[in-house]
Every structure is written in C-alpha cells, then in structure tokens.
Protein backbone atom coordinates (compact mmCIF):
# COMPACT_ATOMS: atom_id res chain seq x y z
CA UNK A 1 86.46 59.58 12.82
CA UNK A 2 87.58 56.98 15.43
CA UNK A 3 88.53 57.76 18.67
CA UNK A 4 92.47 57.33 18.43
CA UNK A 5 92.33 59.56 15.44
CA UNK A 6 90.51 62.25 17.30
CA UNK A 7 93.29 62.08 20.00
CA UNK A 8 95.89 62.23 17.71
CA UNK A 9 94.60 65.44 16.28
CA UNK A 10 94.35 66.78 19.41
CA UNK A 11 98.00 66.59 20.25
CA UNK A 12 99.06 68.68 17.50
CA UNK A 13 97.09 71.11 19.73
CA UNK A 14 99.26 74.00 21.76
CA UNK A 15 98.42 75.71 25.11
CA UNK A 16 96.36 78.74 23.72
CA UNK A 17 98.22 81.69 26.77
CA UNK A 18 101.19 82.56 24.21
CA UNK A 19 101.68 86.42 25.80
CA UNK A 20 104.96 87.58 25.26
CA UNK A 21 103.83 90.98 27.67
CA UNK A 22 102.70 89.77 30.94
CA UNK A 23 100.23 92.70 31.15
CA UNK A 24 98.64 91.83 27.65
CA UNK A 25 96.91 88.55 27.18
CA UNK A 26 97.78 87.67 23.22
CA UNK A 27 96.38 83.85 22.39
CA UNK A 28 97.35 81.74 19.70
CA UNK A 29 95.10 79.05 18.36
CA UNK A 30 95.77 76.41 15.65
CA UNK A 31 93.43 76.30 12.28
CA UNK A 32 91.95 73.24 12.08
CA UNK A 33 89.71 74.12 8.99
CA UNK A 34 88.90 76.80 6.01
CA UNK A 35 86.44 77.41 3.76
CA UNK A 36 84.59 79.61 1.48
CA UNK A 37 80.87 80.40 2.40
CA UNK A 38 77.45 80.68 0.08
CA UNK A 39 78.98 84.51 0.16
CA UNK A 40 82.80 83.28 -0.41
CA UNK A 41 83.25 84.76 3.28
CA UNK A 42 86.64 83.21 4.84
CA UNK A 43 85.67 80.69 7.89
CA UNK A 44 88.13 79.73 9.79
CA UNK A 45 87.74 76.91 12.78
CA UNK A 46 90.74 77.41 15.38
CA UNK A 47 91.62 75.26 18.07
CA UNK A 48 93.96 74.95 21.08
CA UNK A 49 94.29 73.69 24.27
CA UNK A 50 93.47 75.26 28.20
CA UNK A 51 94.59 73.49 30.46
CA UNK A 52 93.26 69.72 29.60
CA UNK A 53 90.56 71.03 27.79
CA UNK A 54 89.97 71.46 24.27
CA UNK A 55 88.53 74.77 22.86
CA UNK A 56 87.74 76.56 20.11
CA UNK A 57 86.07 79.18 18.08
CA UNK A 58 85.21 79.86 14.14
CA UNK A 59 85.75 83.30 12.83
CA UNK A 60 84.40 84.67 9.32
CA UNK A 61 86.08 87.25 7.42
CA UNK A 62 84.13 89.54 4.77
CA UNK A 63 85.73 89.06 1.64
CA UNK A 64 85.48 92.77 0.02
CA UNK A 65 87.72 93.92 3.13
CA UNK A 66 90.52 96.08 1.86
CA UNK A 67 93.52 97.35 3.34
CA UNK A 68 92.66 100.39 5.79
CA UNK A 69 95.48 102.21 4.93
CA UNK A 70 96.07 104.40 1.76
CA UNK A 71 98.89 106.96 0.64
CA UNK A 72 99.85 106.61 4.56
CA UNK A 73 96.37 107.88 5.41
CA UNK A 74 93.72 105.97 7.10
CA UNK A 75 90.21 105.38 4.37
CA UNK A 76 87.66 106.09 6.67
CA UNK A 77 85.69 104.11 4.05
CA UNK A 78 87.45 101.08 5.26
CA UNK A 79 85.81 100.18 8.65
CA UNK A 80 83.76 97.25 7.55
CA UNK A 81 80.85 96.43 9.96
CA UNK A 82 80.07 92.84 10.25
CA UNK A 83 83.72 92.49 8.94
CA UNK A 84 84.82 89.89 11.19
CA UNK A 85 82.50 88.07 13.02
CA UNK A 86 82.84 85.22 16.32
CA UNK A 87 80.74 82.09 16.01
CA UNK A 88 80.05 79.36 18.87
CA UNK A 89 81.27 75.65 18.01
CA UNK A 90 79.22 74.98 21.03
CA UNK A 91 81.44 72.80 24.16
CA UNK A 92 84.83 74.01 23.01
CA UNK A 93 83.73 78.07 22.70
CA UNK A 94 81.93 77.84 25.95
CA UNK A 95 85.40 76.52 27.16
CA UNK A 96 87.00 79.17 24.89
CA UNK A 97 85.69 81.52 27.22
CA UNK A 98 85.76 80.16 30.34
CA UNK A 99 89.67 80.07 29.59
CA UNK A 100 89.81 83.76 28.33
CA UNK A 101 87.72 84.68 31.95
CA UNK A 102 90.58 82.86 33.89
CA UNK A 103 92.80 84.57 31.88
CA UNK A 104 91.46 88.20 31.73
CA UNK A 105 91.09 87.38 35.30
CA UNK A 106 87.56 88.30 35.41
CA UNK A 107 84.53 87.06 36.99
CA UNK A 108 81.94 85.58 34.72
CA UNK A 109 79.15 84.53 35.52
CA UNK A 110 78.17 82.57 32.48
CA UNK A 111 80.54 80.74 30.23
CA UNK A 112 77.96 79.97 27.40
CA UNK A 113 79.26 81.82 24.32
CA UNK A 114 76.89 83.45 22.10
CA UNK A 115 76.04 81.78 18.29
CA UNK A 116 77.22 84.87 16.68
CA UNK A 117 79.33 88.16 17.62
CA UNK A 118 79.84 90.86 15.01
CA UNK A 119 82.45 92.85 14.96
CA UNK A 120 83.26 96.31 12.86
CA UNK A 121 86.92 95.43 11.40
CA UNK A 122 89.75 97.58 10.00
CA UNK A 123 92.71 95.73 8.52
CA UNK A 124 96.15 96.93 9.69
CA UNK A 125 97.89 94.74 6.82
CA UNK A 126 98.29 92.11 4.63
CA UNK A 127 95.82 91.76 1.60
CA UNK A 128 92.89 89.98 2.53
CA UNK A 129 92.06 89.77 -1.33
CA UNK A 130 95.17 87.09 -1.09
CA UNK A 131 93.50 85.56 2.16
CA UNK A 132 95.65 82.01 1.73
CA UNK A 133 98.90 83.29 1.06
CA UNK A 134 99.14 86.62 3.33
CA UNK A 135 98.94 87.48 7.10
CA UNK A 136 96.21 90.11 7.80
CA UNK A 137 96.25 92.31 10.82
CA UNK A 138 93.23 93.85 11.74
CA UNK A 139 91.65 95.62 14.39
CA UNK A 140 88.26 94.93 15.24
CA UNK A 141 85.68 97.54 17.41
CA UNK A 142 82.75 95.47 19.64
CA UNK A 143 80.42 98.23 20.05
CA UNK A 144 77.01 97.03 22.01
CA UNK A 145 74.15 100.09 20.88
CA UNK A 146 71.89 99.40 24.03
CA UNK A 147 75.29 99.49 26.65
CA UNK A 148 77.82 102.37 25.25
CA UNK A 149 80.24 100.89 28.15
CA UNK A 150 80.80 97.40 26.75
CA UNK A 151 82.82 99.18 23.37
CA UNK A 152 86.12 96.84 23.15
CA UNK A 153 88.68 96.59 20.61
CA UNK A 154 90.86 93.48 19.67
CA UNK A 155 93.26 92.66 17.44
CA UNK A 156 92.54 89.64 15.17
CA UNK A 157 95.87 88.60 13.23
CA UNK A 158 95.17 85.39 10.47
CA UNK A 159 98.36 83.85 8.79
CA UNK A 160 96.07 80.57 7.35
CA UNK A 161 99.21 79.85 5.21
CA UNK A 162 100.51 78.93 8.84
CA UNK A 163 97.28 77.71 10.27
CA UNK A 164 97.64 80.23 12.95
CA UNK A 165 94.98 82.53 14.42
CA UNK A 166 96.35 85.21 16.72
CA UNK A 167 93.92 86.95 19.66
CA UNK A 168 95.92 90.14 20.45
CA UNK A 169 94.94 92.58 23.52
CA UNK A 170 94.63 96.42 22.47
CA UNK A 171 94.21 97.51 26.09
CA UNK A 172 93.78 95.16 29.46
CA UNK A 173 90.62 97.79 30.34
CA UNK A 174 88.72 95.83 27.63
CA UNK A 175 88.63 92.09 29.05
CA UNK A 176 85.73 92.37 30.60
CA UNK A 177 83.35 93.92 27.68
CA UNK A 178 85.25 91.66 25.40
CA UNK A 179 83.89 88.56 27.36
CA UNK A 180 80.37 90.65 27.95
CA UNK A 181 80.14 90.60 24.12
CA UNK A 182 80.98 87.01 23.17
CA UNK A 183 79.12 85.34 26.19
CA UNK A 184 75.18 84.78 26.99
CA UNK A 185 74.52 87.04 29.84
C-alpha cells in the first residue's frame, strides 16, 4: 500500500471519545476489516483516531454465542467464557490504551497492551448467528482469578453492517481494572 493511500484511509478515521454522558466514557471505533477464523470466530479490526494518533484493537467473537435472553428470563447457560476476546495490533493498541488511560483519567504506568484478553460475554441482543446483518449488544465480565479486585464489566456493541464497534462504560468504578486487564503490568 503506498503512502498516500495509507493517509487517505486514515481520514475516513473519527475521534474515538463519542460519550453522549459526560460521566460514562462510551468510544466508537471504525471497522476496518472482518473475517472468519480456522474456528469461523468473527474478527473484527477497529480503528479510530486520539488525538493525532492512530489506534486500534481486533476483537473475536465466538460464533455459537446465542442470545442471553429467553421467554424474558435470563439462560444462565448463556454466559460464554472466552466469548469475546481483545487482541493487540501492536503500536495502535498500545496507543488504544494510552488514550482510554487519558480518558478513564487514570494513571498507568504501562501502555503496552497485552496479545490477548478474554472476556466471559453475555449478549443483550441482536442475533449473533446473523453476525453481518444485525447489531449485537453484549455485556462482557473481565474477571482476573489471582486478583478478585480487578472484576470489570463492559459493554461491547458490533453493528459490522455499519462498520461500527461501540466501547460502552457499565460503571466509571471499573476504568481502572478494565485498563489493569488489557495492559502488561
């Protein structure tokens, strides 16, 4: 890819801070790419901008997730471990979360993002049998078995038919675990 095509595909790029709530910080980054796996797991690659910088993330979806919710009742069956899962791009994640740390407004003292981040998963709505065409909610529970106190939960929203990847806070009391999970200490 030359150079001025590079550039041109990073202007279709937007700022990454969209809150709507000044006490939650929801993100919104751009899908740049999607594929199937050896496992025909969903990958996403999403991308935005902070600042002047360029960052990014890939996230992979288990594809036997089904909806959480049944009759109106929540399927306790239907909390997927491993369900969704963070993976380092390398630069642009370690920028990813040096921009989520200035925007959690918490101190960090390293900015390197880990290669891989499981997360348990529970989908809110949307099919994900119909990945392409629907938007899935889901929740998604960090829970760290040696340190209890770095539990989190996030909402991870995918409308691919879009190209739009949506980072939603559950509660500001979980920035900091939430970077403690996804960077190398």
């Amino acid at each position: 890819m030359s150079f001025l095509n590079f550039l041109k595909g990073q202007r279709r790029l937007s700022q990454i801070d969209v809150s709507e709530d000044q006490d939650f910080v929801d993100l919104q980054l751009t899908i740049t790419k999607s594929w199937n796996d050896e496992n025909l797991n969903y990958i996403i690659q999403a991308k935005g901008l902070w600042e002047k910088e360029t960052v990014g993330i890939e996230v992979s979806f288990r594809r036997d997730m089904k909806l959480g919710i049944v009759n109106t009742e929540v399927d306790k069956k239907r909390f997927y471990q491993e369900g969704i899962s963070f993976h380092s791009m390398g630069e642009l994640s370690d920028n990813f979360t040096k921009a989520l740390s200035a925007l959690f407004k918490t101190e960090g003292s390293s900015f390197k993002m880990n290669e891989t981040v499981g997360s348990t998963a529970f989908v809110l709505s949307g099919q994900p049998e119909y990945f392409d065409e629907e938007y899935i909610k889901t929740k998604i529970f960090f829970v760290d078995t040696n340190k209890k106190e770095n539990y989190a939960e996030w909402y991870v929203n995918i409308d691919l038919k879009n190209r739009i990847l949506e980072l939603r806070e559950k509660n500001p009391e979980y920035r900091k675990n939430i970077l403690n999970m996804l960077t190398i200490i």
